[in-house]
C-alpha atoms as a PDB file:
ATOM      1  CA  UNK A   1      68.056  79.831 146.033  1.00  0.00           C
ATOM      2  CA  UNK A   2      67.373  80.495 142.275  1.00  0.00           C
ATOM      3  CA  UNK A   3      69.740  79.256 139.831  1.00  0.00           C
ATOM      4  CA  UNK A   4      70.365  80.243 135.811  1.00  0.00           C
ATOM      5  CA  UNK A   5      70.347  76.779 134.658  1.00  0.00           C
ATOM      6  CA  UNK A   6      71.248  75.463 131.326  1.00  0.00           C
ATOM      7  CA  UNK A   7      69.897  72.539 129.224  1.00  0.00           C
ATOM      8  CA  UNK A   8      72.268  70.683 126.905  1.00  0.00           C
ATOM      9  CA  UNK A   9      71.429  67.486 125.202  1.00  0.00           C
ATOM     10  CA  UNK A  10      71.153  65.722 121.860  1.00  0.00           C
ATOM     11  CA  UNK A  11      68.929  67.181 119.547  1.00  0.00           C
ATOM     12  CA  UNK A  12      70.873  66.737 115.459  1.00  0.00           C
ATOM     13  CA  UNK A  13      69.164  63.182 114.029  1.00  0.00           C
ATOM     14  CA  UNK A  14      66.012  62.633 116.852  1.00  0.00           C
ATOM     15  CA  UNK A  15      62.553  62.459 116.698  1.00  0.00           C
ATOM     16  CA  UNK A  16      61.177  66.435 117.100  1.00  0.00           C
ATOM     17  CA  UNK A  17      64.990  67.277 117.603  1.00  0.00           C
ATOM     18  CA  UNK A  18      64.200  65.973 120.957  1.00  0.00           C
ATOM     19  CA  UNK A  19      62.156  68.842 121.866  1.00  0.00           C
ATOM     20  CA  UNK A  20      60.079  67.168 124.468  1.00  0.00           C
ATOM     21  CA  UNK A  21      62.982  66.072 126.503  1.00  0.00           C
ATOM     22  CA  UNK A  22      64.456  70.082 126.474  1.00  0.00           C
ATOM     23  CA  UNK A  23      60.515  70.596 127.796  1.00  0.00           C
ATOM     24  CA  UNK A  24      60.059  68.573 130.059  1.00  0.00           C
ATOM     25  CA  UNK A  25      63.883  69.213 131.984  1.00  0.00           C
ATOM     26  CA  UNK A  26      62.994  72.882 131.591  1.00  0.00           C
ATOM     27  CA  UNK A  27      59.650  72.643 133.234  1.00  0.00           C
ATOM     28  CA  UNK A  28      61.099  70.712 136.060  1.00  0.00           C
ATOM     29  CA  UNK A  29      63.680  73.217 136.652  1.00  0.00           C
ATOM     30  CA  UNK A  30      61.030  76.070 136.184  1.00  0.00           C
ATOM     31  CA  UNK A  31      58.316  74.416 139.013  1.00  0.00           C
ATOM     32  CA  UNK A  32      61.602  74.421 141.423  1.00  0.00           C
ATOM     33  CA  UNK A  33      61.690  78.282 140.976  1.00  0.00           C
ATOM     34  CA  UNK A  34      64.864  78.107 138.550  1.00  0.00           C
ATOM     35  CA  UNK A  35      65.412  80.318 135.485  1.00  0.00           C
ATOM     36  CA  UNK A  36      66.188  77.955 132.066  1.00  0.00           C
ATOM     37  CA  UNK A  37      67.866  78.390 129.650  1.00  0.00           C
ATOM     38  CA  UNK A  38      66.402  75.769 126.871  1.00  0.00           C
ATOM     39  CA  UNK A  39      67.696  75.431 123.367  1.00  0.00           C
ATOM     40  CA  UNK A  40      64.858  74.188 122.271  1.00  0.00           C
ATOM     41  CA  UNK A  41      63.117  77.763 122.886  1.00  0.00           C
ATOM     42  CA  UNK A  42      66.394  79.961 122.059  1.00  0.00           C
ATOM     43  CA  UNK A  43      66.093  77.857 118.792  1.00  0.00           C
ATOM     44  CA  UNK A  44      62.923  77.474 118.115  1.00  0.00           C
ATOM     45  CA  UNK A  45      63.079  77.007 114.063  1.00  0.00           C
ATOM     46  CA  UNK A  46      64.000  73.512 113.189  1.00  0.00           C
ATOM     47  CA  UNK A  47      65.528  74.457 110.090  1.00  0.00           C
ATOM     48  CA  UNK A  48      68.124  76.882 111.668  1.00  0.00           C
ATOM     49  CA  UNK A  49      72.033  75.864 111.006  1.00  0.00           C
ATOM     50  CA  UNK A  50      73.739  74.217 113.738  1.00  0.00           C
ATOM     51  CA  UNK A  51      76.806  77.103 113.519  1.00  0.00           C
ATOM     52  CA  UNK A  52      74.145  79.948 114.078  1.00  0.00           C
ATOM     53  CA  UNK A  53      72.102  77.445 117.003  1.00  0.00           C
ATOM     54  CA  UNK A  54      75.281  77.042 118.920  1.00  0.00           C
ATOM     55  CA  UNK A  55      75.814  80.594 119.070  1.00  0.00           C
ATOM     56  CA  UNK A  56      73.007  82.004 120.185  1.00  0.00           C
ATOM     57  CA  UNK A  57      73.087  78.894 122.672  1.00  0.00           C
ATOM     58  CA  UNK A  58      77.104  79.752 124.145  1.00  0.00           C
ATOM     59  CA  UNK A  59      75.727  83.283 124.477  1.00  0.00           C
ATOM     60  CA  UNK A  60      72.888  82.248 126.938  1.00  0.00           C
ATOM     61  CA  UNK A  61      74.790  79.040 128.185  1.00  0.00           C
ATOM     62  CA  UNK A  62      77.944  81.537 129.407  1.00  0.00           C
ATOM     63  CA  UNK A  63      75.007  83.510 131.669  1.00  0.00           C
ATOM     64  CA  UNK A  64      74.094  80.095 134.023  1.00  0.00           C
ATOM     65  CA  UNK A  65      75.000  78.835 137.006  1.00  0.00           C
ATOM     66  CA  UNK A  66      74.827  75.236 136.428  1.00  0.00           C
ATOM     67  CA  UNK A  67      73.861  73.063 133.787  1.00  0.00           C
ATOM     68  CA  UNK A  68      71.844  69.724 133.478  1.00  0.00           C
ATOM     69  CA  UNK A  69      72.864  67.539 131.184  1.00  0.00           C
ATOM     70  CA  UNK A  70      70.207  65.097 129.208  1.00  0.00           C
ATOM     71  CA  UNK A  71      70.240  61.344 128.640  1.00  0.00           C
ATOM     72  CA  UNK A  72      72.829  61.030 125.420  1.00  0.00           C
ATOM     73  CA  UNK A  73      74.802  64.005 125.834  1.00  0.00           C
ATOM     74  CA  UNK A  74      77.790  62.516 125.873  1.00  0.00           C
ATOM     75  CA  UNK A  75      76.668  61.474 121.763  1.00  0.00           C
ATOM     76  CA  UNK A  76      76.070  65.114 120.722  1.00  0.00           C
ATOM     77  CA  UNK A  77      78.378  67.520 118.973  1.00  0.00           C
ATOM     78  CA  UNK A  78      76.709  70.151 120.695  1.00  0.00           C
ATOM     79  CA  UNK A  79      76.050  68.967 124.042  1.00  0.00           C
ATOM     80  CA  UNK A  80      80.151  68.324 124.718  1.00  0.00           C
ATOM     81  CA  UNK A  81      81.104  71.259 123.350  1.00  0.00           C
ATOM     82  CA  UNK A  82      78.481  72.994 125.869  1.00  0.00           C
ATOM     83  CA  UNK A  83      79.670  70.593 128.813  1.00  0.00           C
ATOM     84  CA  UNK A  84      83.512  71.595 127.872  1.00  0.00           C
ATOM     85  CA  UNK A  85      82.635  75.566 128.160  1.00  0.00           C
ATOM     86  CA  UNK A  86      80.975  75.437 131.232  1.00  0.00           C
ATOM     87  CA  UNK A  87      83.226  73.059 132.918  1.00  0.00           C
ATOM     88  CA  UNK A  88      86.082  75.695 132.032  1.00  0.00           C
ATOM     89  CA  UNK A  89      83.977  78.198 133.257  1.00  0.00           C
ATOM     90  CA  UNK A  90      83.325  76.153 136.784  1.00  0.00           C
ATOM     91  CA  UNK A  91      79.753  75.586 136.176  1.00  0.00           C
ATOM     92  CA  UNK A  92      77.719  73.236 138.126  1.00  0.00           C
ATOM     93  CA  UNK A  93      77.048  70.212 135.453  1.00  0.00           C
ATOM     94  CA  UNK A  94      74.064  67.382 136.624  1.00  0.00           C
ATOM     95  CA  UNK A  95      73.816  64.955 134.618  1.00  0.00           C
ATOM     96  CA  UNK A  96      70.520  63.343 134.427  1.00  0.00           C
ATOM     97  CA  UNK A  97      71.127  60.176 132.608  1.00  0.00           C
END
């Protein structure tokens, strides 16, 4: 069954924002025949505020059915504020620590 999943990790303070870890969860996902959601793509432009990145993320992240959760989540700003919405909303969270 295809699922609307969600990526949510640390990007603020890593190498490449940690890009390559948003790419390489959301490719996994894809080959399994999901639909992503990737932050990394929504926000492509590294130089975009973090206000204006985690709206246009909540928007997307509000449309999914589950969400997997990257190594150092738990660290991010972002990333618990995204795991705190969708567990409220009853999401599906993996976390793939």
């Amino acid at each position: 069954m295809t699922q609307r999943w969600y990526v949510a990790g640390p990007m603020t303070g890593l190498p490449d924002l940690n890009f390559p870890a948003f790419h390489a969860a959301a490719a996994t996902l894809r080959a399994a025949g999901h639909h992503v959601e990737n932050p990394a793509e929504i926000n492509a432009d590294p130089k975009a505020g973090w206000v204006d990145c985690m709206r246009a993320d909540i928007q997307r992240l509000v449309t999914c059915d589950a969400v997997l959760l990257l190594p150092g989540w738990r660290n991010s700003r972002g990333a618990t504020l995204e795991h705190h919405i969708a567990q409220a909303l009853g999401l599906q969270l993996v976390d793939a620590s």
